[in-house]
C-alpha atoms as a PDB file:
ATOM      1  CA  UNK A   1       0.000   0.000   0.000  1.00  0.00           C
ATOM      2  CA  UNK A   2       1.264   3.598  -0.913  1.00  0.00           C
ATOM      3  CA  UNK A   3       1.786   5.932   1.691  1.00  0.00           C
ATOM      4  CA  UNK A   4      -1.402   8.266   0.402  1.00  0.00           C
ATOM      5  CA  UNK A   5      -3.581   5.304   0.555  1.00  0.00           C
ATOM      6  CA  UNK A   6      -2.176   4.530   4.296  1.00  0.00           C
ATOM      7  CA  UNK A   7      -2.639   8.210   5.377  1.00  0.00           C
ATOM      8  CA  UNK A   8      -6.701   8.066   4.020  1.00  0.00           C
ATOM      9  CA  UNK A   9      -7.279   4.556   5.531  1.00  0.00           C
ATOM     10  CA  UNK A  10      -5.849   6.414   8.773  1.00  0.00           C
ATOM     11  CA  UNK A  11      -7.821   9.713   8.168  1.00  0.00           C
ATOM     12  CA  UNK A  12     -10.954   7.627   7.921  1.00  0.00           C
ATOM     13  CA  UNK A  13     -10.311   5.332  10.906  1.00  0.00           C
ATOM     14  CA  UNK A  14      -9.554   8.197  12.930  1.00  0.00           C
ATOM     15  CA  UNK A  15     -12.757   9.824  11.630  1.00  0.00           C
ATOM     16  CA  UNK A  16     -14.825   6.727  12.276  1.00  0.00           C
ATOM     17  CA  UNK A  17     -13.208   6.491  16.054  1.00  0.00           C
ATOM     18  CA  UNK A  18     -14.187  10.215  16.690  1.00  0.00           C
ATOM     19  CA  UNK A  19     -17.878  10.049  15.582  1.00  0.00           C
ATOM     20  CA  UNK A  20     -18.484   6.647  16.666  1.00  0.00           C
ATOM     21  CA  UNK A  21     -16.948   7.468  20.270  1.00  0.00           C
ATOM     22  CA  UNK A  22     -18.659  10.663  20.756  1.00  0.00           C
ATOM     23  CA  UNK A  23     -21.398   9.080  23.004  1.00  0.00           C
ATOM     24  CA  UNK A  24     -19.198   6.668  24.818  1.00  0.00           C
ATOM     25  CA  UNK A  25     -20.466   3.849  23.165  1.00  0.00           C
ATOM     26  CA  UNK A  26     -19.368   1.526  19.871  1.00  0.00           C
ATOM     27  CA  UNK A  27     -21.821  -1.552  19.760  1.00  0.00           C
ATOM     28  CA  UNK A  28     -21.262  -4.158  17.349  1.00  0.00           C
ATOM     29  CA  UNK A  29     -23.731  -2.566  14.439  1.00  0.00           C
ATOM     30  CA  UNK A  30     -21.495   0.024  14.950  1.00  0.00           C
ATOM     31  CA  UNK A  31     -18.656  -1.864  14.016  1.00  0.00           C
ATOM     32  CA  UNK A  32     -19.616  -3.717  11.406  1.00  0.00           C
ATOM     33  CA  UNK A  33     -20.571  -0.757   9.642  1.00  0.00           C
ATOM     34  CA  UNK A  34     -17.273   0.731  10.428  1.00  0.00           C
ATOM     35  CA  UNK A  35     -15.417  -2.230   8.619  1.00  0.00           C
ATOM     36  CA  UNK A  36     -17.487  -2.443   5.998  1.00  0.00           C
ATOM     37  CA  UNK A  37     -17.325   1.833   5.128  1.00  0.00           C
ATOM     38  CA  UNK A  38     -14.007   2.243   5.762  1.00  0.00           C
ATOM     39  CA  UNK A  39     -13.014  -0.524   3.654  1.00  0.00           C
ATOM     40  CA  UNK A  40     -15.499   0.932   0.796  1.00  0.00           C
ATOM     41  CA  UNK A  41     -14.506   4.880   1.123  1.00  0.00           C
ATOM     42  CA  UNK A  42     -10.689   3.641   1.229  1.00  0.00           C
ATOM     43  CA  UNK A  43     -11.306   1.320  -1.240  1.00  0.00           C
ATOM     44  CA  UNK A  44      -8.631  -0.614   0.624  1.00  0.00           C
ATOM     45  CA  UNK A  45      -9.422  -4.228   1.396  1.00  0.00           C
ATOM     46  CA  UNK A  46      -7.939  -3.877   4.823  1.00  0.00           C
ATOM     47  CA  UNK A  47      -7.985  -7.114   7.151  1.00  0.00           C
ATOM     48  CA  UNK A  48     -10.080  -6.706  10.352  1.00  0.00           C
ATOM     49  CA  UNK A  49      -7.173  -6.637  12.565  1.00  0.00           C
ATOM     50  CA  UNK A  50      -5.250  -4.089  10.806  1.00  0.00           C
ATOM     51  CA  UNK A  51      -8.695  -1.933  11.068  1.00  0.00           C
ATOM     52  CA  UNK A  52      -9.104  -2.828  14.891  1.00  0.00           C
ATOM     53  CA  UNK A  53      -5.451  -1.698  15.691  1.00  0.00           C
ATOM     54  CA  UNK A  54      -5.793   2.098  13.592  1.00  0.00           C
ATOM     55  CA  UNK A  55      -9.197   2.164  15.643  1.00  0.00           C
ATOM     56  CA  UNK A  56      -7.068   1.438  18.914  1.00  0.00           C
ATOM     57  CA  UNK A  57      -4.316   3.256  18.106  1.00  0.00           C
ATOM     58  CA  UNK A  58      -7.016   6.127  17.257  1.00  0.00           C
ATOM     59  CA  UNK A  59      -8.687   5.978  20.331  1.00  0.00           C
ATOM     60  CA  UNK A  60      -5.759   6.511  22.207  1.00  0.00           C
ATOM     61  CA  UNK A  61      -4.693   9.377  20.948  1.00  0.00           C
ATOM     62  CA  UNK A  62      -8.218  10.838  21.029  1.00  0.00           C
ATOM     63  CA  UNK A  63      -7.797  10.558  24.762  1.00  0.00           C
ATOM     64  CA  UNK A  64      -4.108  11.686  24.743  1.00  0.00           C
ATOM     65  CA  UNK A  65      -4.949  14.376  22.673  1.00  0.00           C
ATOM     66  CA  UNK A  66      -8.443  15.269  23.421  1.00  0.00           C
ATOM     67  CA  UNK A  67     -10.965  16.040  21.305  1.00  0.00           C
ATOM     68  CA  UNK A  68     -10.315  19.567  19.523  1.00  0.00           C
ATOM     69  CA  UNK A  69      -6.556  18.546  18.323  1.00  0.00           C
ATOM     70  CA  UNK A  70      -7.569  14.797  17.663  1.00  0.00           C
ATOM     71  CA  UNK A  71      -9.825  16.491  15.044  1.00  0.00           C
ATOM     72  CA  UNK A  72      -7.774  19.405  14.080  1.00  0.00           C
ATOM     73  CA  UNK A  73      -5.263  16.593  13.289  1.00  0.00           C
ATOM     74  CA  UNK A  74      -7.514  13.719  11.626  1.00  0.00           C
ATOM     75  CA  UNK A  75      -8.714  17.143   9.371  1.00  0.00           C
ATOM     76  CA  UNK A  76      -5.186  17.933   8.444  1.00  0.00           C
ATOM     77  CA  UNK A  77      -5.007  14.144   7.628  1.00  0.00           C
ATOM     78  CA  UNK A  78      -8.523  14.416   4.881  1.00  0.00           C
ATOM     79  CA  UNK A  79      -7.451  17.582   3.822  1.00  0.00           C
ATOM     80  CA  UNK A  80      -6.579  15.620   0.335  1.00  0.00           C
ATOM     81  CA  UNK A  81      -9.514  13.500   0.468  1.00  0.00           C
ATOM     82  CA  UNK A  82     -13.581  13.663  -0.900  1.00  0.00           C
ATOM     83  CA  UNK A  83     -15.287  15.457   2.454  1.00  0.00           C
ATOM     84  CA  UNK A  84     -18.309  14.258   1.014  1.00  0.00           C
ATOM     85  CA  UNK A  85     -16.860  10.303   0.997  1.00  0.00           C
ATOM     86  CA  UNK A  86     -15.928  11.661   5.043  1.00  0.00           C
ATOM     87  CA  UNK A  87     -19.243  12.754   5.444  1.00  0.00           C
ATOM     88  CA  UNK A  88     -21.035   9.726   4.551  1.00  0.00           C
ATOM     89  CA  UNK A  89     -18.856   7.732   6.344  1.00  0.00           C
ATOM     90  CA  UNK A  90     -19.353   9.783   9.838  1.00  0.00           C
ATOM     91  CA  UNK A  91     -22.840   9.665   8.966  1.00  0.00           C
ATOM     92  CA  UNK A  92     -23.143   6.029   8.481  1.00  0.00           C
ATOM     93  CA  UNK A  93     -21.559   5.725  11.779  1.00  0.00           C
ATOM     94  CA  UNK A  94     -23.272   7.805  13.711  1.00  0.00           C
ATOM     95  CA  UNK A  95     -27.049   6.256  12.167  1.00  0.00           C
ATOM     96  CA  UNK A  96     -25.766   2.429  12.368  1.00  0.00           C
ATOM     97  CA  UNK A  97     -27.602   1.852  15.420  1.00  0.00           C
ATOM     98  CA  UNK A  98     -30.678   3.491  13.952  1.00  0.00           C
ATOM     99  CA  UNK A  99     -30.125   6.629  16.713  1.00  0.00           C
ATOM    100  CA  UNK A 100     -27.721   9.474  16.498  1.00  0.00           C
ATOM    101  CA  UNK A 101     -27.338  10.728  20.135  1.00  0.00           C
ATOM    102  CA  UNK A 102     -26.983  14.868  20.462  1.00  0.00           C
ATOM    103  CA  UNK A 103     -22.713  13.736  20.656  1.00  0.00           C
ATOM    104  CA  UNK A 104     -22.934  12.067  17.710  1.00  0.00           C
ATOM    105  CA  UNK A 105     -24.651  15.130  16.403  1.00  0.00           C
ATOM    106  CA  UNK A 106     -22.223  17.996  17.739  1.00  0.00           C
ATOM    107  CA  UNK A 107     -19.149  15.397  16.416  1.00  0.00           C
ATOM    108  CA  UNK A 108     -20.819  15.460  12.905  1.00  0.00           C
ATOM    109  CA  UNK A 109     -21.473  19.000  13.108  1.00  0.00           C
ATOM    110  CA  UNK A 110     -17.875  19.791  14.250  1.00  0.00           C
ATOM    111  CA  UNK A 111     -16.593  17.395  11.222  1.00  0.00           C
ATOM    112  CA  UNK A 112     -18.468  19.104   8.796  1.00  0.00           C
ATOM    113  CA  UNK A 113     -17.585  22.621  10.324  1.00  0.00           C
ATOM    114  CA  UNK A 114     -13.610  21.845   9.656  1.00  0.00           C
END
């Protein structure tokens, strides 16, 4: 894999982790959606574990970082990608369990704002 293609399957982990996270809770449906749209939008056929390490690796630095510069930097990271592709992938995180709490709301909103 290329380094672009790394950076966006990164960018869009790291995206998935911050919208997904933003209520405290990542339930299965959640997950499988996850794998499923990241591996579409990257159009990377990435094996689950590699996508469960970026997501843990992700989530780490969201709480190492907090949650203004984890975004500011996962933005600097799409700045070369589709934010409509982003977009829909936040989005089909946030609705896979058929609810999208007010945090999944204000982390879509602050997504889109960027």
């Amino acid at each position: 894999r290329d380094v672009a293609a790394h950076v966006k399957l990164e960018a869009l982990v790291d995206t998935a982790v911050f919208i997904g996270g933003a209520d405290g809770e990542f339930g299965e449906t959640e997950l499988n959606v996850f794998i499923d749209r990241v591996r579409e939008v990257s159009g990377e056929n990435a094996s689950v574990s590699e996508l469960m390490f970026l997501a843990r690796r992700a989530r780490r630095d969201l709480r190492v970082l907090g949650r203004e510069a984890f975004l500011q930097r996962t933005r600097e990271k799409l700045g070369r990608f589709s934010k409509t592709e982003v977009l829909r992938l936040a989005q089909a995180i946030a609705c896979a369990d058929g609810v999208v709490s007010p945090q999944e709301q204000a982390a879509l909103d602050a997504l889109a704002a960027g």
